[in-house]
N, C-alpha and C. Protein backbone atom coordinates (compact mmCIF):
# COMPACT_ATOMS: atom_id res chain seq x y z
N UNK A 1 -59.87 -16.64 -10.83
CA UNK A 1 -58.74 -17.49 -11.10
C UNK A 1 -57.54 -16.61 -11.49
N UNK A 2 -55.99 -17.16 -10.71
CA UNK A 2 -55.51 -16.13 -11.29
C UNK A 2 -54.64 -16.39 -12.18
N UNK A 3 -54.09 -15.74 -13.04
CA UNK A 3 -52.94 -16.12 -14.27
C UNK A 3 -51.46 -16.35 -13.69
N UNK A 4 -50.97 -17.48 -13.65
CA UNK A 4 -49.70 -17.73 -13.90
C UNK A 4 -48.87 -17.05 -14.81
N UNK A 5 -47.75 -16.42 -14.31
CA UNK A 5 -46.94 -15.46 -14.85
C UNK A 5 -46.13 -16.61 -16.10
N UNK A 6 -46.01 -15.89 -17.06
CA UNK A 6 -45.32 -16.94 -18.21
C UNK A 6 -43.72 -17.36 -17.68
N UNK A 7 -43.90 -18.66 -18.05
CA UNK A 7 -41.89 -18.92 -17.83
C UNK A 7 -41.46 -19.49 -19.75
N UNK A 8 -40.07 -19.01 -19.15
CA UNK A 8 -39.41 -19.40 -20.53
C UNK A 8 -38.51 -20.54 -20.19
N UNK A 9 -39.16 -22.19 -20.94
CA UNK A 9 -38.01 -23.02 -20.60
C UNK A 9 -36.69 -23.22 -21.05
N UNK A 10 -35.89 -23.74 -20.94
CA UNK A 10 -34.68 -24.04 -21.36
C UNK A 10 -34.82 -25.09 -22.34
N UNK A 11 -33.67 -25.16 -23.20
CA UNK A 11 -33.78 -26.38 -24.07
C UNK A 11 -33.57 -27.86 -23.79
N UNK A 12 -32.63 -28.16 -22.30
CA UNK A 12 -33.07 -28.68 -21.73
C UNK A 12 -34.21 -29.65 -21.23
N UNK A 13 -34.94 -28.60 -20.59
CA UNK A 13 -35.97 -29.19 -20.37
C UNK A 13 -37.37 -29.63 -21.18
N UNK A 14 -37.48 -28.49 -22.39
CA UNK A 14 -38.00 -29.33 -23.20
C UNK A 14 -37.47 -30.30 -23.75
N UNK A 15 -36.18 -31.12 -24.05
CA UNK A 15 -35.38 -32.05 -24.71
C UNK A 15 -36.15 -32.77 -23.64
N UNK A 16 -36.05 -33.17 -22.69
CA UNK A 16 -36.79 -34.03 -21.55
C UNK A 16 -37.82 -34.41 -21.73
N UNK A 17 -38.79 -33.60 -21.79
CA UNK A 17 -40.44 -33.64 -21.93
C UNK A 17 -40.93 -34.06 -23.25
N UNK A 18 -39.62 -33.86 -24.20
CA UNK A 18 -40.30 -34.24 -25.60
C UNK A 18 -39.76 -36.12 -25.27
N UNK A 19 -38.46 -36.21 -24.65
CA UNK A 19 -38.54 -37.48 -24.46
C UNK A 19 -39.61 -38.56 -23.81
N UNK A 20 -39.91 -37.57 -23.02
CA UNK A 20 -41.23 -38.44 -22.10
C UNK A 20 -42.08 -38.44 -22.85
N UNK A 21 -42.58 -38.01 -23.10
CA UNK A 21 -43.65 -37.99 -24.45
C UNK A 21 -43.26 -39.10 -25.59
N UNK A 22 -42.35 -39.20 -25.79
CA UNK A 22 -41.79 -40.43 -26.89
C UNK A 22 -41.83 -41.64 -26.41
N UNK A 23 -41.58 -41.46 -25.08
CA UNK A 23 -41.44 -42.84 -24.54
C UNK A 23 -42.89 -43.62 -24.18
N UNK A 24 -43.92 -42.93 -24.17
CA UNK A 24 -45.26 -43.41 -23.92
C UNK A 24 -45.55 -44.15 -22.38
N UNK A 25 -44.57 -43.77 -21.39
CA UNK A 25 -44.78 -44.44 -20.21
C UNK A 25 -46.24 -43.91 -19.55
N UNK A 26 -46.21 -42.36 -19.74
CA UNK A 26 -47.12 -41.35 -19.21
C UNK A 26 -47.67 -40.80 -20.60
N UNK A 27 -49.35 -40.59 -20.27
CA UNK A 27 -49.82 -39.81 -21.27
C UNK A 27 -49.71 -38.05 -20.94
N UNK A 28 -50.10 -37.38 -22.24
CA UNK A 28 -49.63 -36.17 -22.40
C UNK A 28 -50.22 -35.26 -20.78
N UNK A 29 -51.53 -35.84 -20.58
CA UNK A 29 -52.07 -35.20 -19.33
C UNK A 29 -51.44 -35.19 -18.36
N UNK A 30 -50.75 -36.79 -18.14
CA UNK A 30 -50.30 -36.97 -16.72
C UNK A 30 -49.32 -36.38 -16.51
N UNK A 31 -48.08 -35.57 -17.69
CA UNK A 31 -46.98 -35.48 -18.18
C UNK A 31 -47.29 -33.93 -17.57
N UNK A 32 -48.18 -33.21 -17.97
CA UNK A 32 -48.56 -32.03 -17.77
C UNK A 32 -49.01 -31.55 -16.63
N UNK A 33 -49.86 -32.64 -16.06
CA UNK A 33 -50.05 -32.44 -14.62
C UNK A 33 -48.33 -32.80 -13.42
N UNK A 34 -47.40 -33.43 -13.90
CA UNK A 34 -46.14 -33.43 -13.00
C UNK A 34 -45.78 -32.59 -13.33
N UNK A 35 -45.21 -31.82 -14.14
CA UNK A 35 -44.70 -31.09 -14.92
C UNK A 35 -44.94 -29.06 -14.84
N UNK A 36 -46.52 -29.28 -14.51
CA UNK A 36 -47.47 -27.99 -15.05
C UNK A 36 -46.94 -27.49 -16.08
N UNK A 37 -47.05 -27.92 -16.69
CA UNK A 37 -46.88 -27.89 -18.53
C UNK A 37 -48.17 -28.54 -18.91
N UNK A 38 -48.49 -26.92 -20.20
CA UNK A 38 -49.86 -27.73 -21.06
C UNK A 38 -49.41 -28.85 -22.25
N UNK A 39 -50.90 -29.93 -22.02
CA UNK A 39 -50.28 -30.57 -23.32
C UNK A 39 -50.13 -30.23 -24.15
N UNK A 40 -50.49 -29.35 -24.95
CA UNK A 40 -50.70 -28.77 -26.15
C UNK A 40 -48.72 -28.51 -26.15
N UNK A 41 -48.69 -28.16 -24.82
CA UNK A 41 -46.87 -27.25 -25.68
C UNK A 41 -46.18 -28.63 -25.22
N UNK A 42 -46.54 -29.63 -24.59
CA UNK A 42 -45.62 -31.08 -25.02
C UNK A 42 -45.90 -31.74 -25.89
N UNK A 43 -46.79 -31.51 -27.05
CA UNK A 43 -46.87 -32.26 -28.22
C UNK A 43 -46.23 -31.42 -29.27
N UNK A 44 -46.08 -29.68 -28.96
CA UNK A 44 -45.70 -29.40 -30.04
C UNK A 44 -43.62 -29.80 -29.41
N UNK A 45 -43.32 -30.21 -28.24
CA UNK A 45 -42.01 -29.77 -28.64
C UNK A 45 -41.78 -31.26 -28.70
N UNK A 46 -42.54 -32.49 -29.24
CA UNK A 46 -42.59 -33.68 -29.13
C UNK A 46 -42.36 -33.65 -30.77
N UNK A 47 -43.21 -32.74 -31.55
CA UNK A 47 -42.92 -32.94 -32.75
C UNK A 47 -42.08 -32.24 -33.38
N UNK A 48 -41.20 -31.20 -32.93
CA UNK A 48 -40.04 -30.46 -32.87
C UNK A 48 -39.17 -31.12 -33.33
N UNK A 49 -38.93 -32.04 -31.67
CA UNK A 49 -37.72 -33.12 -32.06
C UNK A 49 -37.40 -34.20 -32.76
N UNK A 50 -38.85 -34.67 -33.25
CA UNK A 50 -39.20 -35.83 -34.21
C UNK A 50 -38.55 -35.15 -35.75
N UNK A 51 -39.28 -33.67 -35.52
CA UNK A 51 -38.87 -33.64 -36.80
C UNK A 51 -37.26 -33.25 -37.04
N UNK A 52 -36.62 -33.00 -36.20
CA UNK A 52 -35.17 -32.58 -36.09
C UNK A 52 -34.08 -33.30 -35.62
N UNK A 53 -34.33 -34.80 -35.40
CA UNK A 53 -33.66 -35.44 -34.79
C UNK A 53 -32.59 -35.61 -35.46
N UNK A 54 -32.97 -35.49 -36.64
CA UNK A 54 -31.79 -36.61 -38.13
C UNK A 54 -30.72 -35.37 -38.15
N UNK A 55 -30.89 -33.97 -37.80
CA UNK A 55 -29.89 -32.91 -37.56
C UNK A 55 -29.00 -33.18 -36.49
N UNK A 56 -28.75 -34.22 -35.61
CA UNK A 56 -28.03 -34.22 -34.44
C UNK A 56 -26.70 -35.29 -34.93
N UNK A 57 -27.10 -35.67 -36.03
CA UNK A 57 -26.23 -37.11 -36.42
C UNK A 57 -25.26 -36.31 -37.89
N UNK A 58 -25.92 -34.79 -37.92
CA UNK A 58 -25.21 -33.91 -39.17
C UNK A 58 -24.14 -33.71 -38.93
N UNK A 59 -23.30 -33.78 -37.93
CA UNK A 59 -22.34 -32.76 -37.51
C UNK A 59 -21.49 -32.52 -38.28
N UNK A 60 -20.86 -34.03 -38.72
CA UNK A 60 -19.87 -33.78 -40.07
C UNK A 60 -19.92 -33.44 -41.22
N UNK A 61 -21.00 -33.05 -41.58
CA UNK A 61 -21.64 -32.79 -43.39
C UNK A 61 -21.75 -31.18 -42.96
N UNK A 62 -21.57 -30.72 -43.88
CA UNK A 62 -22.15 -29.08 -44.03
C UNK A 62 -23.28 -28.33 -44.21
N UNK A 63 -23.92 -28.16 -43.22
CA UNK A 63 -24.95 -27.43 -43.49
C UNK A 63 -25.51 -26.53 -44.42
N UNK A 64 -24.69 -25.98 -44.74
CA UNK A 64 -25.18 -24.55 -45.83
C UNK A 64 -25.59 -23.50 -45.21
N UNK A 65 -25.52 -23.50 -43.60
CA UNK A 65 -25.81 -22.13 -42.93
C UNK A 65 -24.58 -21.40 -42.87
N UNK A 66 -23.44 -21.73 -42.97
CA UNK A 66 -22.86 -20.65 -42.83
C UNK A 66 -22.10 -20.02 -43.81
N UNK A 67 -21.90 -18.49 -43.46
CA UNK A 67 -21.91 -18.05 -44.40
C UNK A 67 -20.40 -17.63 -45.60
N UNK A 68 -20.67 -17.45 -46.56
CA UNK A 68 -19.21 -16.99 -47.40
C UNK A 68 -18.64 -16.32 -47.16
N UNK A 69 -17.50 -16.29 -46.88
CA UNK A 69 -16.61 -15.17 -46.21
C UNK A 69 -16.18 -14.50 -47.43
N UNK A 70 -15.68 -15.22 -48.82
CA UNK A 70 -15.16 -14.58 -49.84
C UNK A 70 -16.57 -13.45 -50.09
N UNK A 71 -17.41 -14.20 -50.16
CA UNK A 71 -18.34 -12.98 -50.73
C UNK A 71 -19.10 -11.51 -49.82
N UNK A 72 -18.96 -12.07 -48.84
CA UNK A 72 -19.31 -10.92 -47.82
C UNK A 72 -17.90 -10.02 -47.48
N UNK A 73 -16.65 -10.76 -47.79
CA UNK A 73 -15.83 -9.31 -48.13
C UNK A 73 -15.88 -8.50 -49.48
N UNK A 74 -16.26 -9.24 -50.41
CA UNK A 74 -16.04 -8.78 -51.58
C UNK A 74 -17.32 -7.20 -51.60
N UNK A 75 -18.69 -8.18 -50.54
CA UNK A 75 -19.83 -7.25 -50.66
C UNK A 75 -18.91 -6.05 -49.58
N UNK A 76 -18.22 -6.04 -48.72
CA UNK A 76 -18.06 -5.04 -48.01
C UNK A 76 -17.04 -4.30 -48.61
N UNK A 77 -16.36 -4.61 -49.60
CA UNK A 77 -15.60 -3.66 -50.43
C UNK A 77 -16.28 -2.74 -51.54
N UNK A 78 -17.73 -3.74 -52.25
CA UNK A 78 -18.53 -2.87 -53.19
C UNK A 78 -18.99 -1.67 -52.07
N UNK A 79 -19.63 -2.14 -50.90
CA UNK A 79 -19.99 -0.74 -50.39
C UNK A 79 -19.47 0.08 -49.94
N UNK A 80 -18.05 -0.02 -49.49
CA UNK A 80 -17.11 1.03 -49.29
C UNK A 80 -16.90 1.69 -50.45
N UNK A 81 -16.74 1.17 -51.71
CA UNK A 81 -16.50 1.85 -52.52
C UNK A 81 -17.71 2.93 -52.96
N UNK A 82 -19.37 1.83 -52.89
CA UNK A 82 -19.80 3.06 -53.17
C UNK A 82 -20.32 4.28 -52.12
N UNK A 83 -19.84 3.96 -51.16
CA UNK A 83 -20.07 5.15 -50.13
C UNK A 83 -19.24 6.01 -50.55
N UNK A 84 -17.61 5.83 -50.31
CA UNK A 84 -16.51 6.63 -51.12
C UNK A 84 -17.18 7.54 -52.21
N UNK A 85 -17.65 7.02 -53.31
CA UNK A 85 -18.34 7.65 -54.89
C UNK A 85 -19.32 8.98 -53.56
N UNK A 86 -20.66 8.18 -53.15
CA UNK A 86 -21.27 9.12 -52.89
C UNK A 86 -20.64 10.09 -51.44
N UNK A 87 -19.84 9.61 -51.00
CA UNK A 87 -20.22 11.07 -50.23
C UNK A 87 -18.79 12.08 -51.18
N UNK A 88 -18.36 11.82 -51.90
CA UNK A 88 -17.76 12.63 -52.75
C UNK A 88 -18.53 13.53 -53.97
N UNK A 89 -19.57 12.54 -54.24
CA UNK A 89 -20.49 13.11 -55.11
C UNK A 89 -22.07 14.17 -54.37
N UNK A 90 -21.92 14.02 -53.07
CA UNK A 90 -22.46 14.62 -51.73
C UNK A 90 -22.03 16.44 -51.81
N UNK A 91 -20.51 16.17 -51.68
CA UNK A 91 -19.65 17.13 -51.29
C UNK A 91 -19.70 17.92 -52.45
N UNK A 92 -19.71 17.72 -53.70
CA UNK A 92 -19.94 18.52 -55.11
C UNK A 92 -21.46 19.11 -54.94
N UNK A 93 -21.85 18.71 -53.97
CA UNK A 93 -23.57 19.32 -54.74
C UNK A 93 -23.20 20.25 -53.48
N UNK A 94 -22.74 20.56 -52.58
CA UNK A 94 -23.00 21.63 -51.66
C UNK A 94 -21.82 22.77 -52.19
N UNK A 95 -20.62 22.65 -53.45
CA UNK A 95 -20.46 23.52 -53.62
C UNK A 95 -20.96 24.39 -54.54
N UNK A 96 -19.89 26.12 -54.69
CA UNK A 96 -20.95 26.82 -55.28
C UNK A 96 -21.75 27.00 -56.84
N UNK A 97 -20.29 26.20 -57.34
CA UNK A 97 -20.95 26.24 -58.43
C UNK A 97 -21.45 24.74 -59.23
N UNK A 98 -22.11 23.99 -58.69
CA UNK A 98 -23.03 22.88 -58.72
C UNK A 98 -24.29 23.15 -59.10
N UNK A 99 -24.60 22.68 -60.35
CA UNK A 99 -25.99 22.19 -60.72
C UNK A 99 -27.11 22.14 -59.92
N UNK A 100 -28.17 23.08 -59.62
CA UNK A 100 -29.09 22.42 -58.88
C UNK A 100 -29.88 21.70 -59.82
C-alpha cells in the first residue's frame, strides 16, 4: 500500500468541512470518503471552530494580543542603554592597565 504524500489545507477549506460536519447532513465517514479527509482530522477541526466561534463576533472589543508600544520602546531604550554601559565596560578590560 502506498503512502499518500501529506497536503497542507487551507483555512478555507477546513472552515467548510468543519461546517459540514455541523450541519449533520453527512456523517463524519461519508464526509471523509468525498473529501479524502480522515475523520479523525474533521472532528478535530469541527471542534476548533465550536470552540472559537464566539471570537468572530470580537472584532470590536480588544483582545489583549496586541502588544504595548509604550513599553516595548521604553524596553528598547533599557537595552540600548545597557549595551552602551557594556561594550564600554568591554573596551576597559582590553586595555593595558585593567584589572585582570
Amino acid at each position: 500500500m502506498r503512502k499518500r504524500p501529506r497536503r497542507n489545507h487551507g483555512a478555507a477549506f477546513k472552515a467548510k468541512m468543519a461546517l459540514e460536519a455541523i450541519k449533520g447532513d453527512q456523517t463524519l465517514v461519508e464526509l471523509s470518503e468525498r473529501f479524502q479527509v480522515h475523520p479523525n482530522q474533521i472532528a478535530e477541526w469541527k471542534k476548533v471552530l465550536l470552540e472559537k466561534a464566539s471570537e468572530v463576533f470580537d472584532k470590536g472589543k480588544s483582545s489583549g494580543k496586541e502588544p504595548d508600544v509604550k513599553a516595548l520602546h521604553a524596553k528598547i531604550g533599557q537595552l540600548a542603554m545597557e549595551n552602551d554601559f557594556l561594550s564600554v565596560a568591554l573596551g576597559r578590560i582590553g586595555e593595558p592597565g585593567a584589572k585582570k
